[in-house]
Each structure stands twice: as C-alpha cells, then as structure tokens.
C-alpha atoms as a PDB file:
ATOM      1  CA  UNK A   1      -9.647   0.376 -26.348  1.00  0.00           C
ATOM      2  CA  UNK A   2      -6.918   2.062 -24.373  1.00  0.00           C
ATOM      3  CA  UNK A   3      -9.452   3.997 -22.308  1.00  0.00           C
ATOM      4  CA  UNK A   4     -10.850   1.024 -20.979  1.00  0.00           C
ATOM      5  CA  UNK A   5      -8.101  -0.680 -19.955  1.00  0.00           C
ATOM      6  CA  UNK A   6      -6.550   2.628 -18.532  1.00  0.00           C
ATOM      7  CA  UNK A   7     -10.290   2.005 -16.018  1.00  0.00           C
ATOM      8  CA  UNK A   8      -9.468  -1.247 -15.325  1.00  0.00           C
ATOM      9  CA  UNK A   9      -6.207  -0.300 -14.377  1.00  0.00           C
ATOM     10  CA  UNK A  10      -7.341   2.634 -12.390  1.00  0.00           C
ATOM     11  CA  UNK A  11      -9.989   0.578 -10.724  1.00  0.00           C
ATOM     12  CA  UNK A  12      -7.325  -1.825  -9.562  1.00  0.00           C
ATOM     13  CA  UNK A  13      -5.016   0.409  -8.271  1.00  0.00           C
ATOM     14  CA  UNK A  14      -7.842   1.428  -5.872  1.00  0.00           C
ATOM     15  CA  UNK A  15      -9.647  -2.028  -5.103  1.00  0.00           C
ATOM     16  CA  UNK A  16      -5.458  -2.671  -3.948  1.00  0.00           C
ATOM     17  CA  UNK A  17      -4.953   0.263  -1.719  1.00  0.00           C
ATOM     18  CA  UNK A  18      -8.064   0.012   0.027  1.00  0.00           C
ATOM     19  CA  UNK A  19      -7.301  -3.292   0.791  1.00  0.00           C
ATOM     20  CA  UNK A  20      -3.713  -2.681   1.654  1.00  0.00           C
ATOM     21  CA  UNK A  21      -4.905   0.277   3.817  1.00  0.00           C
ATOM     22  CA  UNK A  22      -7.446  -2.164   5.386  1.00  0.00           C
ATOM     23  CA  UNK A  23      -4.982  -4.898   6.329  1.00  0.00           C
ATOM     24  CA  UNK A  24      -2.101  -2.041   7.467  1.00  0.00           C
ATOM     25  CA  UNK A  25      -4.363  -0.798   9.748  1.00  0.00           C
ATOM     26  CA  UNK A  26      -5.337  -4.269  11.115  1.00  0.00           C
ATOM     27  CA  UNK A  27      -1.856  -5.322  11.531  1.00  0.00           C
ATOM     28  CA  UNK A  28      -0.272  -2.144  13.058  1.00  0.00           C
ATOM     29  CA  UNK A  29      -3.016  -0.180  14.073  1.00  0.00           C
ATOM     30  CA  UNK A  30      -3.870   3.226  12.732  1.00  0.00           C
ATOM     31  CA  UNK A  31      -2.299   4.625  10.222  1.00  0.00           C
ATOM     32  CA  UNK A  32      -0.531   7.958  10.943  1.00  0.00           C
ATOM     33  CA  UNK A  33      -1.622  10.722   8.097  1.00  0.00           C
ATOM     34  CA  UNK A  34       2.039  10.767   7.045  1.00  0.00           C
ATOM     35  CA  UNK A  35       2.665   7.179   6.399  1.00  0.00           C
ATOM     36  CA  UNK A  36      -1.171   6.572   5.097  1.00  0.00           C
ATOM     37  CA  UNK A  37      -0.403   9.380   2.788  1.00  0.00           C
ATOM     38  CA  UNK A  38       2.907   7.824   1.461  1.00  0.00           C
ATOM     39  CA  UNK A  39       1.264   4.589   1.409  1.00  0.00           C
ATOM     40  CA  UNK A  40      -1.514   6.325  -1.273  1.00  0.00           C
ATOM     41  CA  UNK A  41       1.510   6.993  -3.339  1.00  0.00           C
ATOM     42  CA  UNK A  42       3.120   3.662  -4.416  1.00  0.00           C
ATOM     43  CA  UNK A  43       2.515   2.418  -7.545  1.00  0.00           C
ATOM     44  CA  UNK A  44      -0.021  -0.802  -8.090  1.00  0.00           C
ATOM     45  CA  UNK A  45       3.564  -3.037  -7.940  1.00  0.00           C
ATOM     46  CA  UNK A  46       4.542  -1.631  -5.139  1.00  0.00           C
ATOM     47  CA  UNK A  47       1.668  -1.989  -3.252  1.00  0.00           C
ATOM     48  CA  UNK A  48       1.103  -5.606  -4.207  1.00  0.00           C
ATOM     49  CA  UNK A  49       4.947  -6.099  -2.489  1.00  0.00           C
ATOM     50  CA  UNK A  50       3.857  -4.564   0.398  1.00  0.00           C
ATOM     51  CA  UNK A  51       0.126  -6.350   0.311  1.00  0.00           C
ATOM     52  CA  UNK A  52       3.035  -9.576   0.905  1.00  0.00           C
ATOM     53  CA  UNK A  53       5.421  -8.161   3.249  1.00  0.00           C
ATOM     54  CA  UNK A  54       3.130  -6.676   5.585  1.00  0.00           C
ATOM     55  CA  UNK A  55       2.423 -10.426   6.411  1.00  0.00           C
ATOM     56  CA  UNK A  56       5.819 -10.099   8.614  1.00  0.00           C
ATOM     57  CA  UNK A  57       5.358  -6.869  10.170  1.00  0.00           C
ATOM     58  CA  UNK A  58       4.842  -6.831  13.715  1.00  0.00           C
ATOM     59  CA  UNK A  59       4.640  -3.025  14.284  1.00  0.00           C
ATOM     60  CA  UNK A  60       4.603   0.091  12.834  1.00  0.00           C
ATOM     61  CA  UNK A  61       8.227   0.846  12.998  1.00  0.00           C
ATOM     62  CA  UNK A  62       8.285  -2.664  10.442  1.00  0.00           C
ATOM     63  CA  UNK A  63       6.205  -0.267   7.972  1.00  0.00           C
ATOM     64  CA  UNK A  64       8.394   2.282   8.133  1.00  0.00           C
ATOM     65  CA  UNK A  65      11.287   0.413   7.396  1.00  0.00           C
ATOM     66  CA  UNK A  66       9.518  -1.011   4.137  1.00  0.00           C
ATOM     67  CA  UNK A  67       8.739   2.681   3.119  1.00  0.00           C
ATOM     68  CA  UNK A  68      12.160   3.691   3.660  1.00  0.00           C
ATOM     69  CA  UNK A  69      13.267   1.102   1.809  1.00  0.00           C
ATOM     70  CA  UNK A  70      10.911   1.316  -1.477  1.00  0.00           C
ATOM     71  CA  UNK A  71      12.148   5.391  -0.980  1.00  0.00           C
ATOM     72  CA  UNK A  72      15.600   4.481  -1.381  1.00  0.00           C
END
C-alpha cells in the first residue's frame, strides 16, 4: 500500500542524511547550524548528488558553493 512505501521512503530519506551528515562532517569538519540545517532540507535526490560531490570537496567553503548552487 501507499503508506508503506511512503515509510520506506521516509526511512530512506533519513538512513541518507545521517550518512551524508556523517561523511560532511568527516570531510570538512563540523557542520555550522546554518549549513547543517540547509543540508536537512534537500530532497532524497539532492542529497544523493551531494553524498557524490562531497567526494571533491576539500573545505567547507566547497560545501557552500554546492548549496549555493542547488539554491539557485
């Protein structure tokens, strides 16, 4: 049923940003409240784009280009 998937879906929206937040934080180091905040907000297929880009960041000004971009 419709409900069930709808859980699915929920459930892998959040297995994805935990992860995302996870390897963000790894990669450029804590995540300011603003930008972990606007991460929270992308949608699943925007966060699986980022889950590959952040692969080439090399700081947190990198991040906030991405964000700026998806914004746009």
């Amino acid at each position: 049923t419709s409900m069930y998937r709808d859980i699915k879906v929920e459930g892998r929206y959040e297995e994805a940003k935990s992860l995302i937040l996870r390897q963000l934080t790894r990669r450029v180091g804590e995540l300011p409240q603003p930008i972990r905040q606007r991460v929270e907000t992308l949608s699943l297929e925007q966060l699986e784009n980022l889950g590959e880009a952040l692969l080439d960041f090399n700081s947190m000004a990198d991040l906030q280009t991405w964000l700026e971009e998806v914004k746009g």
